[in-house]
C-alpha atoms as a PDB file:
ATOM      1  CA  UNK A   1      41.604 115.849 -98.571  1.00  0.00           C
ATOM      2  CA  UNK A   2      38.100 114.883 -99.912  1.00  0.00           C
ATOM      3  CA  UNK A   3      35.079 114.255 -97.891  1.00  0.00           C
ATOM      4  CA  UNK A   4      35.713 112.049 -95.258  1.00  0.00           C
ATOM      5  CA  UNK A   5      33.836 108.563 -95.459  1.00  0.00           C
ATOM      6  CA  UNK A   6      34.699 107.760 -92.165  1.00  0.00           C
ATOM      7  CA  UNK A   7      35.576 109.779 -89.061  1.00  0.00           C
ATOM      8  CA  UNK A   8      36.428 108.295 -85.225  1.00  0.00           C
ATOM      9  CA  UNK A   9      36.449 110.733 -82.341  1.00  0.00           C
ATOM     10  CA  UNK A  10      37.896 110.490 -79.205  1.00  0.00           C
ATOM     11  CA  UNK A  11      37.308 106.583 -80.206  1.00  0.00           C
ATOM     12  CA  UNK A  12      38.560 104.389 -77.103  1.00  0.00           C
ATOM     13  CA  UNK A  13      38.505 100.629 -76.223  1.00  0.00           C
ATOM     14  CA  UNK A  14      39.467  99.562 -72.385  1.00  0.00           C
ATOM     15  CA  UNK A  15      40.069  95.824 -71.465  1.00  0.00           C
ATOM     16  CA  UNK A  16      40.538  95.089 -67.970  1.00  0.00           C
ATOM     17  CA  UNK A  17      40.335  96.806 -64.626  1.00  0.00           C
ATOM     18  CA  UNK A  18      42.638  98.313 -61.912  1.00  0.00           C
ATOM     19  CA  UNK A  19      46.117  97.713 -62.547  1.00  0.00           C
ATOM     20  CA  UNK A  20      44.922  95.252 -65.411  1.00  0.00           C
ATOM     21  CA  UNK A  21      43.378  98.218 -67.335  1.00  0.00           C
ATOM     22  CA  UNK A  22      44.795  98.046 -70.888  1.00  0.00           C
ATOM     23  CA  UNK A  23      44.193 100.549 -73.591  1.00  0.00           C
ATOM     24  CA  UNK A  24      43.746  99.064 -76.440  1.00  0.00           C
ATOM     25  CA  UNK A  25      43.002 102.135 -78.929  1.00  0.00           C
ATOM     26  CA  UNK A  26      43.379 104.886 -76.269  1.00  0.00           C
ATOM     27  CA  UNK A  27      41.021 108.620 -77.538  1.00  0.00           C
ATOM     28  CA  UNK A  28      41.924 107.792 -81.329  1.00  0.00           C
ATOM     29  CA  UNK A  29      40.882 110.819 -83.843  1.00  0.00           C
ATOM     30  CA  UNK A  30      40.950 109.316 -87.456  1.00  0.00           C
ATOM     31  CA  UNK A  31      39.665 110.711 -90.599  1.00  0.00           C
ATOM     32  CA  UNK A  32      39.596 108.844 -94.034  1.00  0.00           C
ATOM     33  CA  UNK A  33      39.166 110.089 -97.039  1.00  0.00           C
ATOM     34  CA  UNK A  34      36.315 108.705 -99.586  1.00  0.00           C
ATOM     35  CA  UNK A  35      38.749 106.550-102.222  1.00  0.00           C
ATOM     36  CA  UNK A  36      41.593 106.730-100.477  1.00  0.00           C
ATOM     37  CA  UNK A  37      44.298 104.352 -99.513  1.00  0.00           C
ATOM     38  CA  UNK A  38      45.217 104.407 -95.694  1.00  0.00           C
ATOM     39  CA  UNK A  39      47.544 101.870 -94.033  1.00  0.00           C
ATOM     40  CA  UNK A  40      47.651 101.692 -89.798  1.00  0.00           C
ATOM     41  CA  UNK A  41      51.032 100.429 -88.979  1.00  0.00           C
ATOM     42  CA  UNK A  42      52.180  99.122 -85.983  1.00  0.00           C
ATOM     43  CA  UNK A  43      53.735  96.291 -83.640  1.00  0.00           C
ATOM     44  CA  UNK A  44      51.942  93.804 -82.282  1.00  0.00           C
ATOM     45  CA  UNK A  45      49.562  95.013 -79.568  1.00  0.00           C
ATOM     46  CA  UNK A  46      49.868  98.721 -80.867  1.00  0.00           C
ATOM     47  CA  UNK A  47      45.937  98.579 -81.127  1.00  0.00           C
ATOM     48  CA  UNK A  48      45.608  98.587 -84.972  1.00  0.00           C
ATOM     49  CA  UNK A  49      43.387  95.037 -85.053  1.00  0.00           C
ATOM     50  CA  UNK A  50      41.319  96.229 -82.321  1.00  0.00           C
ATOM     51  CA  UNK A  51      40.905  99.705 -83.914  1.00  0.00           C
ATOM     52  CA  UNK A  52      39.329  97.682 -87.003  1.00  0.00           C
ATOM     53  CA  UNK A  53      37.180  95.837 -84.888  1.00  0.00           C
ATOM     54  CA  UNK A  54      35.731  99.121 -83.109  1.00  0.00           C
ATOM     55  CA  UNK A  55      35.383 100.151 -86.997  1.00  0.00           C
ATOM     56  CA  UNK A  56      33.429  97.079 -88.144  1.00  0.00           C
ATOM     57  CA  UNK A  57      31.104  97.018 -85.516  1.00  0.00           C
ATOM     58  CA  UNK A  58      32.966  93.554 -84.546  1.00  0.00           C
ATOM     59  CA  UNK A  59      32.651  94.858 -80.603  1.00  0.00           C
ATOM     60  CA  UNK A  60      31.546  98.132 -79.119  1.00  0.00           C
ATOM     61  CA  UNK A  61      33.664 101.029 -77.953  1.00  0.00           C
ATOM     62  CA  UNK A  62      33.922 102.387 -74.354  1.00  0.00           C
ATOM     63  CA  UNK A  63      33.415 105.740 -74.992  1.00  0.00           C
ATOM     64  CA  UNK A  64      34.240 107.737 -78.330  1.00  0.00           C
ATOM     65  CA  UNK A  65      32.250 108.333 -81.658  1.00  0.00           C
ATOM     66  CA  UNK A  66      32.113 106.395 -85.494  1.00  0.00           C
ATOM     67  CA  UNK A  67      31.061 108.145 -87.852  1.00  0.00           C
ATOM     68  CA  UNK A  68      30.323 106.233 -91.672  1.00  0.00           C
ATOM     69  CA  UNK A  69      29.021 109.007 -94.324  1.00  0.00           C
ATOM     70  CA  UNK A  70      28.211 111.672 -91.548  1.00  0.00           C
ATOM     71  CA  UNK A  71      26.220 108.687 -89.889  1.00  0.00           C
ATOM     72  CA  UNK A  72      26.378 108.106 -86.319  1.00  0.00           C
ATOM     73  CA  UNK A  73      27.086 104.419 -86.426  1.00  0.00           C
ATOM     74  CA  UNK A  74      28.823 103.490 -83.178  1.00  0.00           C
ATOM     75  CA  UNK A  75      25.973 101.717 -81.217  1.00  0.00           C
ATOM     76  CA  UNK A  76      24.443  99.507 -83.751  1.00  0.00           C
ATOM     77  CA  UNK A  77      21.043  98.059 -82.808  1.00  0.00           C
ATOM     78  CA  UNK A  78      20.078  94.481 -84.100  1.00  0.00           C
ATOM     79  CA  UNK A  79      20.824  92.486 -87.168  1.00  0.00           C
ATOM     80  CA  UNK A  80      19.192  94.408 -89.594  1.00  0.00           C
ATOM     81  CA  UNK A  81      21.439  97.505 -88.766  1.00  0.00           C
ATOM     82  CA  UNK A  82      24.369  95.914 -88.688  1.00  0.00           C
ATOM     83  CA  UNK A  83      23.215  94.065 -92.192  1.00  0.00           C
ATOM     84  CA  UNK A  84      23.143  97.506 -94.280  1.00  0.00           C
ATOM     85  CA  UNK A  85      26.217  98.477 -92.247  1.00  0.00           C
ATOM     86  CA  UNK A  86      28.229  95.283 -93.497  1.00  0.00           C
ATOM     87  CA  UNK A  87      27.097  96.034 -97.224  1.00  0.00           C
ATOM     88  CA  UNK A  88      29.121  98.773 -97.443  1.00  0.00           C
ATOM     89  CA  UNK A  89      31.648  97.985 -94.643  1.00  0.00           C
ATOM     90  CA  UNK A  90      33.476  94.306 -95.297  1.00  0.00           C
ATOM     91  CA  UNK A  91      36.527  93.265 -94.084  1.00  0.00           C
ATOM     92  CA  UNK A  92      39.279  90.437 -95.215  1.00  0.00           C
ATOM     93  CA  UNK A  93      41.446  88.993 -92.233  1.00  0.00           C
ATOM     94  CA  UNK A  94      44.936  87.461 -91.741  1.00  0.00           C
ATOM     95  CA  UNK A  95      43.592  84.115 -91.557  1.00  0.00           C
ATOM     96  CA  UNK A  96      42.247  82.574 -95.039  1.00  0.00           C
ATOM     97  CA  UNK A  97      41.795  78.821 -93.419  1.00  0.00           C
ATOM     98  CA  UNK A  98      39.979  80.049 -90.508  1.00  0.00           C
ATOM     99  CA  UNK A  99      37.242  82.488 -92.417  1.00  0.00           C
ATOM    100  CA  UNK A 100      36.225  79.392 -94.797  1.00  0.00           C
ATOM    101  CA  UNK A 101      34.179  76.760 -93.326  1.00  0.00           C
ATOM    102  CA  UNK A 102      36.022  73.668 -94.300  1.00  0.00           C
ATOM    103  CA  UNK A 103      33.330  71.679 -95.562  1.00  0.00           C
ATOM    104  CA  UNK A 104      31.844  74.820 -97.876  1.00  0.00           C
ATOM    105  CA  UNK A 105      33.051  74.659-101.690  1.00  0.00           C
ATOM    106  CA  UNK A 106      33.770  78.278-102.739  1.00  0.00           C
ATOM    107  CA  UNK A 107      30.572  79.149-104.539  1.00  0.00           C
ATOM    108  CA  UNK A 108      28.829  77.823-101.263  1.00  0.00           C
ATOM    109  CA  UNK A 109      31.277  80.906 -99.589  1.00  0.00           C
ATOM    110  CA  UNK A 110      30.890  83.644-102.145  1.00  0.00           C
ATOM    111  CA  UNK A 111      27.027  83.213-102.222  1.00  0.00           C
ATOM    112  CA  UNK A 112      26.627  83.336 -98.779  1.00  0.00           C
ATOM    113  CA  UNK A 113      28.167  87.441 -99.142  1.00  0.00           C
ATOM    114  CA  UNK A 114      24.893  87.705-101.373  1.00  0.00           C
ATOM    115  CA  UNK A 115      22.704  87.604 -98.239  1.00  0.00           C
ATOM    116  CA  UNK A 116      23.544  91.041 -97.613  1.00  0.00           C
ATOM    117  CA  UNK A 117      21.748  92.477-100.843  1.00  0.00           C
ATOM    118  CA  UNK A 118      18.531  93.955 -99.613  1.00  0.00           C
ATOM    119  CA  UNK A 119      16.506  91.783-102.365  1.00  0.00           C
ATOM    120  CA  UNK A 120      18.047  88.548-103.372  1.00  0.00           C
ATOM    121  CA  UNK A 121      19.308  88.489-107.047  1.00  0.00           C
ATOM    122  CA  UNK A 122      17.815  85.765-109.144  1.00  0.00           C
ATOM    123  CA  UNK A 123      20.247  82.410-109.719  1.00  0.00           C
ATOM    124  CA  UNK A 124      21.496  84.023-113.007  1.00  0.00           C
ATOM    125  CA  UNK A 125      23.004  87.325-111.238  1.00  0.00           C
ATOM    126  CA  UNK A 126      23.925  85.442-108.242  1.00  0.00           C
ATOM    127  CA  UNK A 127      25.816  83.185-110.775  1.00  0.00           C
ATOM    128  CA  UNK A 128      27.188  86.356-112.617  1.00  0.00           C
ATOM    129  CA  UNK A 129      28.292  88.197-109.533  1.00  0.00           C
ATOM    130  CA  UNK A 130      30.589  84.953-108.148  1.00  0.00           C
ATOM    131  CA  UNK A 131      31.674  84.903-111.791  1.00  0.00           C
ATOM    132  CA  UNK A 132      32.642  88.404-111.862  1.00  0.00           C
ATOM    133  CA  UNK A 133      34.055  88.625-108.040  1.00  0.00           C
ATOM    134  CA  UNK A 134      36.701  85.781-108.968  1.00  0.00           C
ATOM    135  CA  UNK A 135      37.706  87.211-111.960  1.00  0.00           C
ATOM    136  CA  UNK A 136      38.147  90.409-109.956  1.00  0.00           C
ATOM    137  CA  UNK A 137      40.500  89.158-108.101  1.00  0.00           C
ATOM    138  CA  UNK A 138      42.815  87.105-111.150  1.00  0.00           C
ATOM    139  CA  UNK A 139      41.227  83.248-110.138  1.00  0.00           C
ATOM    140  CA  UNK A 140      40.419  80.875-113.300  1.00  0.00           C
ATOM    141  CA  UNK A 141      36.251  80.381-112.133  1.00  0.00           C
ATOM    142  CA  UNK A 142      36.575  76.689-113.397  1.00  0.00           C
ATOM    143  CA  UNK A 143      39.348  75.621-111.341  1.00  0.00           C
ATOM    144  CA  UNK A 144      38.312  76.887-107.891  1.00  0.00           C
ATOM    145  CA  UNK A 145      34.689  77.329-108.045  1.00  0.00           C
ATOM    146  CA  UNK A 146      33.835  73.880-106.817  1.00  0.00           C
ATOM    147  CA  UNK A 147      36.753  73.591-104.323  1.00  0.00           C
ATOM    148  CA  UNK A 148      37.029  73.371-100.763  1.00  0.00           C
ATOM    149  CA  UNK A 149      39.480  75.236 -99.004  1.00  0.00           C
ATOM    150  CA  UNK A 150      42.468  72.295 -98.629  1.00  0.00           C
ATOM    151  CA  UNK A 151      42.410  71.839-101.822  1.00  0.00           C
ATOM    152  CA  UNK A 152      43.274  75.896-102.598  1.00  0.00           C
ATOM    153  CA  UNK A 153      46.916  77.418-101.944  1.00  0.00           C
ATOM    154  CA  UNK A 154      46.965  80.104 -99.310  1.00  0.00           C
ATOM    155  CA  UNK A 155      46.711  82.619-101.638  1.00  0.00           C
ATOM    156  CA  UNK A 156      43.968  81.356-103.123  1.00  0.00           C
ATOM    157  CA  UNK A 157      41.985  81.169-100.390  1.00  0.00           C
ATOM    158  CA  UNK A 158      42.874  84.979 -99.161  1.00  0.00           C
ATOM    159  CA  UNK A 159      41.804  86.059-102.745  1.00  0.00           C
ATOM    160  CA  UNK A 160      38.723  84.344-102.549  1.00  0.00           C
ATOM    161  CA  UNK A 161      38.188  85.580 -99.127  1.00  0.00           C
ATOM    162  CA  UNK A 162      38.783  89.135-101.290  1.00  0.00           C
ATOM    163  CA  UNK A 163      36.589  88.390-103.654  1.00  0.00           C
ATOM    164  CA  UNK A 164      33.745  87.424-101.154  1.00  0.00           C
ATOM    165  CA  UNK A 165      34.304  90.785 -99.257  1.00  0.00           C
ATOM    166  CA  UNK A 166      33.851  92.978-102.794  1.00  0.00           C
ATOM    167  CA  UNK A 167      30.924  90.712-103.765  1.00  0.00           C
ATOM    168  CA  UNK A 168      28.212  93.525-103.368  1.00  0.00           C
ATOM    169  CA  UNK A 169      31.000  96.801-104.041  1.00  0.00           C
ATOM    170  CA  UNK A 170      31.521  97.793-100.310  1.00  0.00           C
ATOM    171  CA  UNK A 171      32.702 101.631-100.064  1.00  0.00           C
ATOM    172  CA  UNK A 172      34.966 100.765 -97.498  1.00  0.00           C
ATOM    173  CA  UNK A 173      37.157  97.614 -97.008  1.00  0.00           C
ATOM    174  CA  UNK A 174      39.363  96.574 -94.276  1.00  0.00           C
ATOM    175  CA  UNK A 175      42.092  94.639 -94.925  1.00  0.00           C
ATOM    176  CA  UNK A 176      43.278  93.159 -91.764  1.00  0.00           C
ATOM    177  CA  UNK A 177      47.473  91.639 -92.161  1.00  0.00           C
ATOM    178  CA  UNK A 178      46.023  90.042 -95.172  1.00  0.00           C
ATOM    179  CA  UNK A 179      49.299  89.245 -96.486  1.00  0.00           C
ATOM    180  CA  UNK A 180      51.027  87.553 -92.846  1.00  0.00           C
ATOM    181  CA  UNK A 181      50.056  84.060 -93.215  1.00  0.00           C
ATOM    182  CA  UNK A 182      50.569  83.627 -96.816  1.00  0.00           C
ATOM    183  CA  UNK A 183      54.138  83.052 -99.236  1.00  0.00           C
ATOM    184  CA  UNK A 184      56.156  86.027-100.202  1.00  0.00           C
ATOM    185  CA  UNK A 185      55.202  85.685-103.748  1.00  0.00           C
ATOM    186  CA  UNK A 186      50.757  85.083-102.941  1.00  0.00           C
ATOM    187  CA  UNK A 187      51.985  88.089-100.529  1.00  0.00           C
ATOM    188  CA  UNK A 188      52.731  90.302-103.690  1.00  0.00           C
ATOM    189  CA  UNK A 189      49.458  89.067-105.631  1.00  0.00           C
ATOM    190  CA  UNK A 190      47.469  89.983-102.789  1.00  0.00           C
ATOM    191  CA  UNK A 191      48.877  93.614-102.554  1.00  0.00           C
ATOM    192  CA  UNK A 192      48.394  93.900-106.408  1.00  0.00           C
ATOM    193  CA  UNK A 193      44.602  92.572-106.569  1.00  0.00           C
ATOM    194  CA  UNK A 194      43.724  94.926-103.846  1.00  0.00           C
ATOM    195  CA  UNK A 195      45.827  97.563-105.910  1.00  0.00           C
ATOM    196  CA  UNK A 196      43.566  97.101-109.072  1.00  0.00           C
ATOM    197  CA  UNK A 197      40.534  96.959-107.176  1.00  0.00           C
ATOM    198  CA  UNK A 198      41.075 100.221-106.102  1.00  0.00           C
ATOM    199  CA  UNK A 199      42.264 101.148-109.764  1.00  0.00           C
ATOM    200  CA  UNK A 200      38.727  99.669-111.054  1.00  0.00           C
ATOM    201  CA  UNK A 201      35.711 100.577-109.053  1.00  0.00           C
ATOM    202  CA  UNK A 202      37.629 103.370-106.165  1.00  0.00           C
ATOM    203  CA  UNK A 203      36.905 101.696-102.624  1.00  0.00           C
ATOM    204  CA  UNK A 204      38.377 103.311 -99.806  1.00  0.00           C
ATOM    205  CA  UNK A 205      40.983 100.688 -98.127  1.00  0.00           C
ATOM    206  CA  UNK A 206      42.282 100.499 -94.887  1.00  0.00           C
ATOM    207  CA  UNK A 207      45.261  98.654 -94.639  1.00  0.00           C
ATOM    208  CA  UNK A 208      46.534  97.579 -90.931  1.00  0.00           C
ATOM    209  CA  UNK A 209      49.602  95.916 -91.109  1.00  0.00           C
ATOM    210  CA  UNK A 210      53.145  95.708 -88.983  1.00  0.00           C
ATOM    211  CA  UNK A 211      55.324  95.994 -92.033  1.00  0.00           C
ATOM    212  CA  UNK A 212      55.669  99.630 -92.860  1.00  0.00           C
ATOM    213  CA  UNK A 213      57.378  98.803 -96.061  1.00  0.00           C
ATOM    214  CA  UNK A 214      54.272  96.809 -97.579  1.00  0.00           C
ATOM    215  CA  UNK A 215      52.248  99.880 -96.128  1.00  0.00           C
ATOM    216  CA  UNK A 216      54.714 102.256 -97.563  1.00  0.00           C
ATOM    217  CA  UNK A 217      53.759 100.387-101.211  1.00  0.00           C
ATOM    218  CA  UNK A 218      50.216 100.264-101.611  1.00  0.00           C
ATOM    219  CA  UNK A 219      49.114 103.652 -99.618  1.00  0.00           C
ATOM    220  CA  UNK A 220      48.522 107.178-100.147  1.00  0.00           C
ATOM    221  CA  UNK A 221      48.670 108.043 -96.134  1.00  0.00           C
ATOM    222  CA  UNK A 222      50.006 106.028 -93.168  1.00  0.00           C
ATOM    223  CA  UNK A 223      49.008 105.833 -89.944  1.00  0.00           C
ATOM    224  CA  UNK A 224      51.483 104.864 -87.142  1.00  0.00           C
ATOM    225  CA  UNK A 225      49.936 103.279 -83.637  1.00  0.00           C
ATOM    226  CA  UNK A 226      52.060 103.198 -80.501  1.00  0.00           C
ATOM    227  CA  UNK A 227      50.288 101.527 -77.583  1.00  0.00           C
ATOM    228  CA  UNK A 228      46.396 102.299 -78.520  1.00  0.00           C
ATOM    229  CA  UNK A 229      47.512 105.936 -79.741  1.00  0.00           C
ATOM    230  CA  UNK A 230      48.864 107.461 -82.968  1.00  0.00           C
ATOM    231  CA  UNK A 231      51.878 108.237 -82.855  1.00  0.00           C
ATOM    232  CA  UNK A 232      52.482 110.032 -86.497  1.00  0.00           C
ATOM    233  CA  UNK A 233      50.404 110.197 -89.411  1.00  0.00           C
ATOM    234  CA  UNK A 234      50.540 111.753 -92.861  1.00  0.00           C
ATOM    235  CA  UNK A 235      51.351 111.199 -96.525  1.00  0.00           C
ATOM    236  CA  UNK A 236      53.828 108.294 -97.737  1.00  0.00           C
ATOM    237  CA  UNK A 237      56.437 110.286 -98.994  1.00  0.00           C
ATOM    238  CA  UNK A 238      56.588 112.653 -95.980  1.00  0.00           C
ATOM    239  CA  UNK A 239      56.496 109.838 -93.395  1.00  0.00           C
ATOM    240  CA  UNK A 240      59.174 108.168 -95.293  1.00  0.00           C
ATOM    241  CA  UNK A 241      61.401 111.119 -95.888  1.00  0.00           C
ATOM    242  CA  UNK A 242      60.940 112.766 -92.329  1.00  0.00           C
ATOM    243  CA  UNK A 243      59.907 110.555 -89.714  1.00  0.00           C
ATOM    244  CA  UNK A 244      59.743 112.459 -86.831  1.00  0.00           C
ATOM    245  CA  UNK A 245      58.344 109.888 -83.783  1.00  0.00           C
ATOM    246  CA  UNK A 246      61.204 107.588 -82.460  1.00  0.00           C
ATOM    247  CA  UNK A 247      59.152 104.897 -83.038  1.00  0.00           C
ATOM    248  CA  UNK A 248      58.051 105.774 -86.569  1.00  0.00           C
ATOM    249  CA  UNK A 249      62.119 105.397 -87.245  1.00  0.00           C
ATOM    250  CA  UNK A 250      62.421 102.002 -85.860  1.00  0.00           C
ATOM    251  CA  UNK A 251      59.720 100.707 -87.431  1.00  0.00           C
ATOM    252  CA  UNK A 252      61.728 101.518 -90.573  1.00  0.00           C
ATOM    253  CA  UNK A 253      64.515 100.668 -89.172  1.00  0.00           C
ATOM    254  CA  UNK A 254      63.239  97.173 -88.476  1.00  0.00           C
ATOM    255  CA  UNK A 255      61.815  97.021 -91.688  1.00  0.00           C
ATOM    256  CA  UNK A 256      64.982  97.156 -93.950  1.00  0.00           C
ATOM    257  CA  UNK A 257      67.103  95.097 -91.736  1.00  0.00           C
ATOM    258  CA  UNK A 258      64.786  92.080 -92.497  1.00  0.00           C
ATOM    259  CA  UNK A 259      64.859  92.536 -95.919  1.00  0.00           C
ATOM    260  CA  UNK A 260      68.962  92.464 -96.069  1.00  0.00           C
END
């Protein structure tokens, strides 16, 4: 494996007290790969949203290490931290609708991403940069540009929510279910614009998801999660081939009796 770009060590996240104490991601050691494609897999409450959280810098550890480039980056301090973080971490969630504010056109949306460029380009790159960041991600410019989000399918507005994320070419992007709350056939865009992303300027993507079949499709590793821990890791082929955790098998098992 390459140099990672991102490392967590011993990376934990407690909710709750006493008999209420839940581990969320419970001493998680993780190392990615710069430019590779890793997917964490896993039921619902298996930790994997959380564990992108901790990674974004969306809510702070309890104990445990990130590390971003051999950077130390797990207690943030103020805005301006967590601003140069954010250009090179960005993230695109499960919910399209809810990361748009409804009364924003898109342009408003995607030029709002711009205020995380250390000097602000002039109106002619800004304009160039939306431009480019839709076409990125296979939208006609004229027909959405001016939109507000009821007016766009929900695959529209998850590949404009792409498309604000790889605004400013992040080196590391976190797609969170991305694909749940849309149709089966925006589902298979989705995968295939973050696909040629990958094929055109090499981000590293993290891919949580409970479908181990999608994961199975767009990744070069997977990583299974079991109750805040994981449970099996390693190339797609050799996860697929030999599981060898129980719950790595069900998962697949799961998995190809729903799509009978």
């Amino acid at each position: 494996m390459s140099e990672p770009i991102l490392e967590t060590q011993g990376l934990t996240r407690l909710f709750g007290t006493g008999e209420g104490l839940v581990r969320a991601v419970d001493n998680v050691d993780l190392s990615v790969a710069l430019g590779e494609i890793i997917s964490v897999v896993g039921e619902s409450g298996s930790g994997k949203s959380t564990l992108a959280r901790l990674i974004l810098r969306l809510m702070p550890p309890s104990s445990g290490r990130i590390l971003f480039r051999g950077t130390d980056v797990t207690h943030l301090h103020g805005y301006t931290a967590k601003k140069a973080y954010w250009r090179e971490v960005q993230a695109v969630f499960q919910d399209p609708f809810a990361s748009f504010n409804q009364f924003f056109s898109v342009e408003h949306v995607l030029e709002s991403a711009l205020r995380l460029s250390p000097v602000r380009p002039s109106k002619a790159e800004r304009e160039r940069l939306i431009r480019q960041s839709l076409e990125d991600v296979k939208l006609n410019v004229s027909d959405v540009l001016h939109k507000i989000p009821h007016e766009l399918s929900g695959g529209q507005r998850q590949r404009v929510m792409i498309a604000r994320a790889i605004m400013l070419r992040p080196h590391l992007l976190i797609a969170d279910e991305p694909t749940t709350m849309i149709d089966a056939s925006s589902r298979a865009t989705v995968l295939n614009v973050l696909l040629d992303l990958h094929a055109g300027y090499h981000p590293t993507i993290m891919f949580i998801t409970h479908d181990i079949s999608l994961a199975a499709y767009v990744s070069d590793r997977l990583i299974i999660m079991r109750q805040g821990q994981i449970a099996e890791s390693g190339p797609v082929d050799k996860v697929m081939q030999s599981p060898e955790h129980p719950y790595t098998r069900q998962l697949f098992k799961d998995s190809f009796s729903l799509a009978r």
